[in-house]
Protein backbone atom coordinates (compact mmCIF):
# COMPACT_ATOMS: atom_id res chain seq x y z
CA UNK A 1 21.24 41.87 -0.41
CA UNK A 2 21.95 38.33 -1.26
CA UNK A 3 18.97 35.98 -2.22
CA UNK A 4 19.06 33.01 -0.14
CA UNK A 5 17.09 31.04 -3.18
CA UNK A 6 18.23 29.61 -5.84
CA UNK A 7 16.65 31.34 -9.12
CA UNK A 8 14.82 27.84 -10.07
CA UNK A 9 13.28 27.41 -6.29
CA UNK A 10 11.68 30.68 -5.94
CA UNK A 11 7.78 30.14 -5.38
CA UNK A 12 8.13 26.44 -6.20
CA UNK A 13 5.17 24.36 -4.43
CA UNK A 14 6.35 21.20 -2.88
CA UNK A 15 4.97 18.16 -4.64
CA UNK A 16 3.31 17.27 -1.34
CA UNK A 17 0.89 20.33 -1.28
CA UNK A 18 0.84 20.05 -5.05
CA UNK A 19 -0.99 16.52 -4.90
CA UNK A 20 -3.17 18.23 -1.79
CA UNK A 21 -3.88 21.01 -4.11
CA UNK A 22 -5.10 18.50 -6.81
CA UNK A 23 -7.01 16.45 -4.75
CA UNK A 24 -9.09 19.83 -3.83
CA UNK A 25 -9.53 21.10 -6.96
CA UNK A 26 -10.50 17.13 -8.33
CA UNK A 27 -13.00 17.21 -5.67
CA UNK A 28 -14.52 20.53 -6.15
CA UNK A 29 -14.75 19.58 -10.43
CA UNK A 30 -16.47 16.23 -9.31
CA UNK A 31 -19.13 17.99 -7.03
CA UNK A 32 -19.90 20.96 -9.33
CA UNK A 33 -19.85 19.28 -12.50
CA UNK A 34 -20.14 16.03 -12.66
CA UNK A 35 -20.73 15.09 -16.27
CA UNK A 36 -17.32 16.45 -17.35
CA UNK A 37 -15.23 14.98 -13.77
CA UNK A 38 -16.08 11.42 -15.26
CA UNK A 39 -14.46 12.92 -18.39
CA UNK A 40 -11.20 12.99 -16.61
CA UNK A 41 -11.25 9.40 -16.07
CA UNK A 42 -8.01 9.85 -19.41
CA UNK A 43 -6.23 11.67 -17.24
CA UNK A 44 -6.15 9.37 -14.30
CA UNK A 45 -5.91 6.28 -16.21
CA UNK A 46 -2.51 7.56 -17.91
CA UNK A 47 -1.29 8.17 -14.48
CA UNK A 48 -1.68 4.85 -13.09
CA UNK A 49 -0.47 3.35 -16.43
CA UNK A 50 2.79 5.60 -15.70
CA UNK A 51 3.18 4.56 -12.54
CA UNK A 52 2.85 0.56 -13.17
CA UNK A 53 5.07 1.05 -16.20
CA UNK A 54 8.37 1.75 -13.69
CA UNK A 55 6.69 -0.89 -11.01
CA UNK A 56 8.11 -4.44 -12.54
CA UNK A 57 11.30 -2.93 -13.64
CA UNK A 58 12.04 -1.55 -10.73
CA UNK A 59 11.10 -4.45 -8.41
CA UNK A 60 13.19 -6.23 -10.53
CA UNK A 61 16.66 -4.18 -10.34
CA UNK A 62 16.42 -3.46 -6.55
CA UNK A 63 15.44 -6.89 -5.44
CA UNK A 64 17.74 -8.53 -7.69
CA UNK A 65 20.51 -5.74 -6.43
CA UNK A 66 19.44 -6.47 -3.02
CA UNK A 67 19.76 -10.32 -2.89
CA UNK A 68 23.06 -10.67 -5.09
CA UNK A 69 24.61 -8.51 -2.63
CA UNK A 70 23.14 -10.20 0.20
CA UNK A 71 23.14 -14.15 -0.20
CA UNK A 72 20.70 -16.63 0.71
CA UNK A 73 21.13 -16.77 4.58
CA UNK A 74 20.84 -13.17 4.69
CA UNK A 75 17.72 -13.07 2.38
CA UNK A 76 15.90 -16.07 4.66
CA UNK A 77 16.75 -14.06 7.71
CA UNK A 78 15.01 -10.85 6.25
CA UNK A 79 11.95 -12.66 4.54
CA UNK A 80 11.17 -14.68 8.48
CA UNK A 81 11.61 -10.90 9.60
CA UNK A 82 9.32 -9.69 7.93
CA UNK A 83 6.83 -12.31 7.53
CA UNK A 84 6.53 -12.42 11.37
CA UNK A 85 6.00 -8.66 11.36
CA UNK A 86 3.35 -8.87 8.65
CA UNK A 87 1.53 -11.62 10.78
CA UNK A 88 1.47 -9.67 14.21
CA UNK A 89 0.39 -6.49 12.07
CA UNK A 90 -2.42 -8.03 10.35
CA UNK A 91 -3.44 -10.21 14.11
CA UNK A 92 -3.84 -6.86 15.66
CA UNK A 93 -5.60 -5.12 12.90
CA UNK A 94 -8.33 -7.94 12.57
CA UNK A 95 -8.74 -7.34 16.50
CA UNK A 96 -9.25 -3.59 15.95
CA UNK A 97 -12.27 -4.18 13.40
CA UNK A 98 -13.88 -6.82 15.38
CA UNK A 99 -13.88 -4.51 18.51
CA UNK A 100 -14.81 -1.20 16.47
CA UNK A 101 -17.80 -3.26 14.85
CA UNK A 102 -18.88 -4.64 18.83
CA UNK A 103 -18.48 -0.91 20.15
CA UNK A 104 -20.27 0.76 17.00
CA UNK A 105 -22.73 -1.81 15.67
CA UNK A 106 -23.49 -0.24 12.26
CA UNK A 107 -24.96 -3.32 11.03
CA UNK A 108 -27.74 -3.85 14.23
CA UNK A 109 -30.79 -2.38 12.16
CA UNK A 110 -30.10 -2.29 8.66
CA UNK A 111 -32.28 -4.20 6.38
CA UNK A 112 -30.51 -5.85 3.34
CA UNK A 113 -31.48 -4.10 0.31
CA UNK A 114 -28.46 -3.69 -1.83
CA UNK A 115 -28.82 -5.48 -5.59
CA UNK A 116 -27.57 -9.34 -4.93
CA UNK A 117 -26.93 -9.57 -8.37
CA UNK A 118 -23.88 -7.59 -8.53
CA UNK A 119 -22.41 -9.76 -6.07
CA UNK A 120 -22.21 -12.67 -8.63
CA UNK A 121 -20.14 -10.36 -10.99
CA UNK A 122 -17.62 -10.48 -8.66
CA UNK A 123 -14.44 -13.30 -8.93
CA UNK A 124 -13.72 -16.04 -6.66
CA UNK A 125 -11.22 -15.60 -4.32
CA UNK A 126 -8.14 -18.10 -4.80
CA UNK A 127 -7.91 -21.47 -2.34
CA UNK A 128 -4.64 -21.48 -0.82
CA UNK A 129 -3.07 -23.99 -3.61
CA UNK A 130 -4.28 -22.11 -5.96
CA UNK A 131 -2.68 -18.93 -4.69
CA UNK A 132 0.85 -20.96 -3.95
CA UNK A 133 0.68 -22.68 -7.34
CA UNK A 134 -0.22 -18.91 -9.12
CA UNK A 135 2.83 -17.43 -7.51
CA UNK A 136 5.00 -19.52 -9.26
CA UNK A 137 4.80 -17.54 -12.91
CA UNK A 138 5.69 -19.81 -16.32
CA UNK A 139 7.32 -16.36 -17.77
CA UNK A 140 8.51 -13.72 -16.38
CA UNK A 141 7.55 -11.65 -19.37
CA UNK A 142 3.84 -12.93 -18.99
CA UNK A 143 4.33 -11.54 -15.27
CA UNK A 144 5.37 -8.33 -16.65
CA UNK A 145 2.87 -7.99 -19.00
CA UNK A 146 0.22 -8.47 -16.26
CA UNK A 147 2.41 -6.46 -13.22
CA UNK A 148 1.89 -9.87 -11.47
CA UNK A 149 4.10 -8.49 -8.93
CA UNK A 150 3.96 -11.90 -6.67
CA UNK A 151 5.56 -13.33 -9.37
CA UNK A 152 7.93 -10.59 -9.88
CA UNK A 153 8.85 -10.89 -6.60
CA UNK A 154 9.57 -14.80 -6.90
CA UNK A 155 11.32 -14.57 -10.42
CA UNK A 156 13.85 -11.69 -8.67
CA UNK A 157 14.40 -13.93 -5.83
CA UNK A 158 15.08 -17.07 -7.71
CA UNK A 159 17.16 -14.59 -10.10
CA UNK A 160 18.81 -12.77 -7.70
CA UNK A 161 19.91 -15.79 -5.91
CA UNK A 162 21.89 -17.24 -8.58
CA UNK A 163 23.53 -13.77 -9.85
CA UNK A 164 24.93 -14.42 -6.22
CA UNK A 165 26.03 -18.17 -6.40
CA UNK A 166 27.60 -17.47 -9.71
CA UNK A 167 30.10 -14.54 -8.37
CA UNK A 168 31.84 -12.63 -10.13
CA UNK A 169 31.63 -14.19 -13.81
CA UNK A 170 27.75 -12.89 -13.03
CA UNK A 171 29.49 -9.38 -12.04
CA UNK A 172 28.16 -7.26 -14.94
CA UNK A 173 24.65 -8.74 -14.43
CA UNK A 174 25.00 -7.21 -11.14
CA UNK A 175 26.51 -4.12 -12.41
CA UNK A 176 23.85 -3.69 -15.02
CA UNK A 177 20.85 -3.81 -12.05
CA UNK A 178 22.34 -1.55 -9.77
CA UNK A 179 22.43 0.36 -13.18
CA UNK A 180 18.94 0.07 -14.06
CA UNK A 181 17.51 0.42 -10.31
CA UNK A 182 19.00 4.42 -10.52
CA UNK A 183 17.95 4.96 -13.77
CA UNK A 184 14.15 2.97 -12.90
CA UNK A 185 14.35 6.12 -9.56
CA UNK A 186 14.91 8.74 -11.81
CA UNK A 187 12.19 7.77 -14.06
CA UNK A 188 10.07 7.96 -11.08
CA UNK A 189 10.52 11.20 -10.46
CA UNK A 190 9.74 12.28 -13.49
CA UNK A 191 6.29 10.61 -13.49
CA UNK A 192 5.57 11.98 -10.30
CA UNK A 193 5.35 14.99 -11.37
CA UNK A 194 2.28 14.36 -12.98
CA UNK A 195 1.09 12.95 -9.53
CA UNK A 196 -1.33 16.36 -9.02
CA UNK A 197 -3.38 15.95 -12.06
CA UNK A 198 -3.81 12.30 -11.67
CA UNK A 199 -4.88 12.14 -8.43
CA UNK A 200 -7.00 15.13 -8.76
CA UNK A 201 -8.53 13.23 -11.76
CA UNK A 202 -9.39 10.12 -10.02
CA UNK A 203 -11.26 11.67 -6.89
CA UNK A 204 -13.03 13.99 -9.67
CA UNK A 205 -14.03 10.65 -11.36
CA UNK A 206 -15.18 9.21 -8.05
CA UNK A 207 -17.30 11.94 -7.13
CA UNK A 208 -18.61 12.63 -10.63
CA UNK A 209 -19.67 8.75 -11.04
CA UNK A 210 -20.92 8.35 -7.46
CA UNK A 211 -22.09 11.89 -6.17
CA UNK A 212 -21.15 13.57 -3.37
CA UNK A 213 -23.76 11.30 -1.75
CA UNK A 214 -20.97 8.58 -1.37
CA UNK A 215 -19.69 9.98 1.01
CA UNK A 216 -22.71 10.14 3.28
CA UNK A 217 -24.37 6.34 2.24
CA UNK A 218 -23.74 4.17 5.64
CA UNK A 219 -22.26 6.61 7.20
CA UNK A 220 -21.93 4.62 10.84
CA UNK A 221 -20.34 1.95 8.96
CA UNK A 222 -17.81 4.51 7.26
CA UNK A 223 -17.03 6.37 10.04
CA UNK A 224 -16.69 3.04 12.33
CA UNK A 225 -13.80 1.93 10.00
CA UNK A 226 -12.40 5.69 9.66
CA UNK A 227 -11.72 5.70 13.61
CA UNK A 228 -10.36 2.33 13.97
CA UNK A 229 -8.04 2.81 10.93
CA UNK A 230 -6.88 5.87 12.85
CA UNK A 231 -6.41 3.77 16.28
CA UNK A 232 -4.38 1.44 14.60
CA UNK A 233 -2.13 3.84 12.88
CA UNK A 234 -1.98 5.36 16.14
CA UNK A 235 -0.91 1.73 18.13
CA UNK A 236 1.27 1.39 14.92
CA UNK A 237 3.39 4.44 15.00
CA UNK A 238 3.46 3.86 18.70
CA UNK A 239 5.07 0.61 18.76
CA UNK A 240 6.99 1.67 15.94
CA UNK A 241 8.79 4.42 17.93
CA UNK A 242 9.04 1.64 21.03
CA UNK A 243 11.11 -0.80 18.45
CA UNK A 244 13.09 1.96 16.72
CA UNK A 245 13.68 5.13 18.01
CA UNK A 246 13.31 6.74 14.70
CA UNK A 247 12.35 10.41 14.70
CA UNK A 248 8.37 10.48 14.01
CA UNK A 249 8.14 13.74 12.23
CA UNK A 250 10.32 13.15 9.70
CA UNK A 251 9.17 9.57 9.06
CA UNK A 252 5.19 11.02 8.67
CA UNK A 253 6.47 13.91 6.32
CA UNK A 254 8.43 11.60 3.90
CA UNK A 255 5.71 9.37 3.76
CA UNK A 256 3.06 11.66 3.10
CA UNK A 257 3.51 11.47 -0.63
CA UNK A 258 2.85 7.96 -0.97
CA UNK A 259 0.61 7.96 1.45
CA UNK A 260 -1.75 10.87 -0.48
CA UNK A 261 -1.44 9.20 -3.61
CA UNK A 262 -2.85 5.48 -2.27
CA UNK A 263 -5.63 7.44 -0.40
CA UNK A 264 -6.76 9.39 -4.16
CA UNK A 265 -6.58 6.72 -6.61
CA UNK A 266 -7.17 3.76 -4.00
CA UNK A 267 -4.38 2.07 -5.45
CA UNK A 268 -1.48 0.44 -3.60
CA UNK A 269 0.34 -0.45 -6.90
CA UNK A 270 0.46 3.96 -7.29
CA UNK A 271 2.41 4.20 -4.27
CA UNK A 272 4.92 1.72 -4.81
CA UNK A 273 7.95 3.25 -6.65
CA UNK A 274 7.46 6.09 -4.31
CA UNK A 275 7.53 4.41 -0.99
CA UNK A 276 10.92 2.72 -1.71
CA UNK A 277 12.38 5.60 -3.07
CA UNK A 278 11.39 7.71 0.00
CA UNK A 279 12.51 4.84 2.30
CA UNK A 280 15.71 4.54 0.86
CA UNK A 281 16.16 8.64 1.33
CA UNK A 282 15.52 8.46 5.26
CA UNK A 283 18.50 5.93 5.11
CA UNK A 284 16.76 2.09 4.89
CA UNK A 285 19.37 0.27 2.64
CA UNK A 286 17.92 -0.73 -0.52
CA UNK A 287 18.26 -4.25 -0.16
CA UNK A 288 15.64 -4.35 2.55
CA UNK A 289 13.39 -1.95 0.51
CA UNK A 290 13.56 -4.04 -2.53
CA UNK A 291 12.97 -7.43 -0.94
CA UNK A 292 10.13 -5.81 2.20
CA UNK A 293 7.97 -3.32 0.52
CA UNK A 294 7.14 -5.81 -2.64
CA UNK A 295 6.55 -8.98 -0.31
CA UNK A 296 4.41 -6.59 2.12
CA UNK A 297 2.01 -5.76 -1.14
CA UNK A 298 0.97 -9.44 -1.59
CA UNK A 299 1.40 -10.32 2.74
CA UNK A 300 0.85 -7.10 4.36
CA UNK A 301 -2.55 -5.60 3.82
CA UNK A 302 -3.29 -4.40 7.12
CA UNK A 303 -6.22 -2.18 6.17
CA UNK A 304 -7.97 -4.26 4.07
CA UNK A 305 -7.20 -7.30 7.06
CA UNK A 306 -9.02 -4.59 9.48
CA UNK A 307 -11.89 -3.66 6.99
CA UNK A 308 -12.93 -7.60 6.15
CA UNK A 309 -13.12 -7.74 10.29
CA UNK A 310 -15.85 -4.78 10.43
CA UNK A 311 -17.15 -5.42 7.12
CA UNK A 312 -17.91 -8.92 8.24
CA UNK A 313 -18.92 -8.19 11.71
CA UNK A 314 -21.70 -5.76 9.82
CA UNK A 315 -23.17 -8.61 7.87
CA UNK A 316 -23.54 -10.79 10.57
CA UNK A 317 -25.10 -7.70 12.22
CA UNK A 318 -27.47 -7.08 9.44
CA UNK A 319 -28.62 -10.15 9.06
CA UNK A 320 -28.83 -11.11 12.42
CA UNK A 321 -26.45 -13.06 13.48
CA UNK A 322 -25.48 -13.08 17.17
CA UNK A 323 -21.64 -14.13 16.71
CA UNK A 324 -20.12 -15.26 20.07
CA UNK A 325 -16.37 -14.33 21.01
CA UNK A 326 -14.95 -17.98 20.05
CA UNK A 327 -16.98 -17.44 16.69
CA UNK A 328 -15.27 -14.33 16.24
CA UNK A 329 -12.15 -15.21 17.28
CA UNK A 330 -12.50 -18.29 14.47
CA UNK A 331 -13.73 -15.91 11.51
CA UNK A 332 -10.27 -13.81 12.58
CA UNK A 333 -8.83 -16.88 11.94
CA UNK A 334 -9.74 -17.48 8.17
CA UNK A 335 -9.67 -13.72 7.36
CA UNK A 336 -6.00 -13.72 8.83
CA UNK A 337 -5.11 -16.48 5.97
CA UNK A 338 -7.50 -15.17 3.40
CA UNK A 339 -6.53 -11.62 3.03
CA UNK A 340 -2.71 -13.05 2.50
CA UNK A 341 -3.29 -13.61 -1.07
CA UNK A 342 -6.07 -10.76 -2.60
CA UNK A 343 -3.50 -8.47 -3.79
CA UNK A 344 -4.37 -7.27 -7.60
CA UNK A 345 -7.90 -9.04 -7.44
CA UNK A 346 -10.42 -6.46 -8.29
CA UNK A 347 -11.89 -5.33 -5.27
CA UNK A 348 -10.08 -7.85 -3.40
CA UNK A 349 -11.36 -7.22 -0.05
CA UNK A 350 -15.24 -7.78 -1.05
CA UNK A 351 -14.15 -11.04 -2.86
CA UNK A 352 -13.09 -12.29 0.29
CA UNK A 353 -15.78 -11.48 2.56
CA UNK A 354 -18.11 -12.99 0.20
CA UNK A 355 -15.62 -16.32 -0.09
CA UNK A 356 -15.81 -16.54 4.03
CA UNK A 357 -19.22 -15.63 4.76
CA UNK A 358 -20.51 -18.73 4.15
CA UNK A 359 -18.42 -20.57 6.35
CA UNK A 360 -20.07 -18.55 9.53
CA UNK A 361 -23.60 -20.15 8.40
CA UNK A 362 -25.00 -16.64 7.16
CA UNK A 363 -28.00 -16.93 5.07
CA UNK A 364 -27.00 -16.72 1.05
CA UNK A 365 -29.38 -14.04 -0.34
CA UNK A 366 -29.31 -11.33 2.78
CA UNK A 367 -25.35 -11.95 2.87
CA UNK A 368 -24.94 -11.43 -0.68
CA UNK A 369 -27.63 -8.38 -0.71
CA UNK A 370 -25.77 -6.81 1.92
CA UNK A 371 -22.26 -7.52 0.13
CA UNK A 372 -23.77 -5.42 -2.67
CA UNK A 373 -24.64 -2.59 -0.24
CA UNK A 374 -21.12 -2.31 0.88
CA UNK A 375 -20.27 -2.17 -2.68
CA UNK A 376 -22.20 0.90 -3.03
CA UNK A 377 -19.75 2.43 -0.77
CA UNK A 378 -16.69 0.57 -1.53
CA UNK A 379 -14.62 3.75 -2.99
CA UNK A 380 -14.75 5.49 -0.18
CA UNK A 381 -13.98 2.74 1.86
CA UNK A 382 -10.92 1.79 -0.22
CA UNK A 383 -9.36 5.05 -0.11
CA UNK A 384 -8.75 4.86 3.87
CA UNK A 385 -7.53 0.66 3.80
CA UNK A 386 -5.24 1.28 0.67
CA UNK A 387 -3.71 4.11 2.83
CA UNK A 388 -3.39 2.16 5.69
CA UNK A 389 -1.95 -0.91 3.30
CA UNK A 390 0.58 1.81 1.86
CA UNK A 391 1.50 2.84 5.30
CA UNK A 392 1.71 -0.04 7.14
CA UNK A 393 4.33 -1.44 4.54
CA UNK A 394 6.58 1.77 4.72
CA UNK A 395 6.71 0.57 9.13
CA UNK A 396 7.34 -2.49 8.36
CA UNK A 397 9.93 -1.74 6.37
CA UNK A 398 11.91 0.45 8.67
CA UNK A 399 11.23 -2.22 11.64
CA UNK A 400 12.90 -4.67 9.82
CA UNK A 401 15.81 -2.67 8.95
CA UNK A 402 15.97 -2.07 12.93
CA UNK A 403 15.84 -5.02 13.50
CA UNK A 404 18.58 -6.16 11.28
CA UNK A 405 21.13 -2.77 12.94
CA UNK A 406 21.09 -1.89 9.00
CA UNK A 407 20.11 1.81 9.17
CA UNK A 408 23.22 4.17 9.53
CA UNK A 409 23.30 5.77 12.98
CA UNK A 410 23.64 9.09 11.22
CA UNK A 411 20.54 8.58 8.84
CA UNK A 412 17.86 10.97 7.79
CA UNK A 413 15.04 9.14 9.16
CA UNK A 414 17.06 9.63 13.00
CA UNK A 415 16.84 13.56 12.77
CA UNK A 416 14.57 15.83 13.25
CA UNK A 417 13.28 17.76 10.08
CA UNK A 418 14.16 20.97 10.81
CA UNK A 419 17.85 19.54 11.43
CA UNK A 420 17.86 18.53 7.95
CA UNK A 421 16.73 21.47 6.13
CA UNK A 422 19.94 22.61 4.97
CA UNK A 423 20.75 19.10 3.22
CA UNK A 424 20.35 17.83 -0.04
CA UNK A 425 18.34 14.71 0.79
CA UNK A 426 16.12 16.51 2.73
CA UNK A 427 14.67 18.65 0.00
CA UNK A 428 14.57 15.19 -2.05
CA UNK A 429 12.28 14.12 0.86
CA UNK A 430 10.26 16.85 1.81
CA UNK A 431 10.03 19.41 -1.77
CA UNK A 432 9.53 16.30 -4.08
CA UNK A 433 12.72 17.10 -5.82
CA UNK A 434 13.59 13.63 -6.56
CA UNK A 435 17.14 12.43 -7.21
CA UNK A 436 18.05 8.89 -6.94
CA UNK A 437 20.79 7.75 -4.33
CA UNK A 438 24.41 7.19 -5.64
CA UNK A 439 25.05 3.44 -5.47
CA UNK A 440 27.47 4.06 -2.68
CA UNK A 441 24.88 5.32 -0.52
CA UNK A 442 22.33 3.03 -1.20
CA UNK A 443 23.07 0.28 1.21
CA UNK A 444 23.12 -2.55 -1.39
CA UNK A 445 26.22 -3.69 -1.01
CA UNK A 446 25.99 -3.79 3.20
């Protein structure tokens, strides 16, 4: 009889239940011996530094790609796109928390205890001229050096825009990005297939640092962000499906990756290169990728947007505050312009709350005491709004492209999974076998 398998596919485990695999194993390390999980802190630190190695580079190539294909009208229509997106995304996740906190309460009760002196360790957040004046980078090679990837994003624009306005003597610069943005998707997959030791790693450093107990401190106030992170992604995929028509299952599977990998090492940065490679497998033309899922990491935070509504709500809670609706409806207001600009702040969300806090009148030393407590359980916390971040950026990526009539009729992301099974693309998506889009297929030059 003839086997159906390839030699080199026989008993090969998807990368998908690979990283699930790690994750368990990380876990089960961290619980049972924790003195040698936090050991493995190498392991996941070389991972990340993997991953951000590709991130500016390949920001670079596809945005630049993207824009010098595109021109400047087409570039302003996509950014006002997707900036209006981001903005209704992150209005209806800041509703979500504030109504989760009113429904659950977790904060009626509690008595600050947490340390108030970590609080002060934290940074400032930025005031909004210093975030439009730090966007703007004096070298792109300082950028790189720090994965600034705001100013990434702004050097490729600027750059990208005058490959375009100097045609075709600027032809080879073109040439050499569209280039470098296959080879940057290769090198990708090669680092992700490291992805199942370095995610296992960092939830086997969590747990060995913290204790399983992490998972159980506040537990009302975990679990009250847990459910309305999962009503949102619920009202997300729903109006997603409304706008688009895409095929859910297949969207959810080829997302899953990225997805997995944001929720382990809490990192939206991780998930990056992977998201816009998946994307531009379903069949989103790379141009949109390259110029929606980088602006989306800096404007599109939706579950940090919905934690710093709950997180908030529970400090005024715990200290007593009785916050009427206008009140509320005001501190949604300054967290909607706040959380615009904490991407790559250390714990970016908590620097934030503590920046708008004060506005609302809360008293200094319970505010910052319970700040600290919600430190305590920040890592678990972070795991389920950096998913949510990931996530929400891979929708608003594919909305856009809707929007704009740019996805192929005939695209992956329009079929249902099993449809695809016998194609190439499809085992790209859903085995982890990564292989990088020929340039004709890419959409760049559409």
């Amino acid at each position: 009889m003839t086997d159906p398998l390839p030699p080199g596919r026989r008993f090969r485990l998807p990368l998908t239940y690979q990283i699930l695999l790690g994750l368990v194993i990380g876990a089960l390390i961290g619980v049972l011996d924790p003195g040698d999980a936090v050991s493995l802190q190498v392991i996941s630190d070389v991972f990340l530094r993997m991953i951000r190695m590709v991130v500016a580079p390949l920001v670079i190539t596809t945005l630049v790609t993207g824009i010098a294909g595109t021109g400047p009208k087409l570039v302003g229509r996509l950014g006002l796109k997707a900036i209006t997106w981001f903005l209704l995304a992150t209005a209806v996740a800041l509703v979500i928390g504030v109504i989760a906190a009113n429904l659950v309460q977790p904060g009626v009760g509690y008595v600050p205890v947490g340390d108030a002196s970590k609080v002060s360790q934290l940074a400032h957040a930025k005031t909004a001229t210093e975030f439009l004046r730090d966007a703007f980078p004096t070298s792109i090679v300082d950028a790189m050096a720090s994965n600034n990837l705001l100013q990434i994003v702004v050097f490729s624009v600027f750059f990208g825009l005058a490959v375009s306005a100097a045609g075709a003597r600027a032809q080879p610069i073109k040439q050499f990005c569209e280039a470098g943005a296959e080879v940057m998707f290769r090198m990708v997959g090669f680092v992700m297939r490291f992805a199942p030791f370095g995610v296992g790693a960092a939830i086997a450093v969590t747990l060995g640092k913290n204790g399983p107990e992490v998972l159980l401190n506040l537990l009302k106030c975990v679990a009250a962000l847990y459910a309305a992170l999962i009503v949102f992604f619920a009202l997300l995929f729903a109006v997603m499906k409304l706008v688009t028509r895409v095929h859910m299952s297949t969207f959810l599977a080829a997302i899953r990756e990225p997805a997995l990998i944001a929720f382990t090492t809490s990192t939206s940065e991780a998930a990056l290169p992977r998201s816009m490679q998946v994307l531009e497998q379903l069949g989103v033309p790379r141009r949109i990728v390259g110029l929606v899922v980088p602006t989306g990491y800096a404007f599109n935070l939706d579950g940090s947007a919905l934690y710093l509504s709950l997180a908030l709500m529970f400090v005024a809670q715990a200290v007593g505050l009785h916050m009427t609706w206008t009140q509320q409806l005001q501190a949604m207001a300054v967290l909607m312009i706040a959380s615009k600009g904490v991407a790559g702040v250390p714990r970016a969300a908590l620097v934030v709350l503590l920046g708008t806090a004060p506005s609302l009148g809360l008293p200094e030393h319970s505010t910052m005491a319970t700040i600290a407590t919600l430190m305590g359980i920040d890592a678990v916390m972070d795991m389920g709004r950096t998913c949510v971040n990931v996530v929400g950026n891979c929708v608003a990526t594919v909305v856009v492209a809707s929007w704009e009539k740019a996805i192929p009729p005939d695209a992956p992301i329009y079929r249902p999974r099993a449809a695809l099974a016998s194609l190439p693309e499809a085992r790209a998506l859903f085995d982890g076998e990564i292989e990088a889009a020929p340039s004709g297929e890419s959409g760049g030059g559409h």
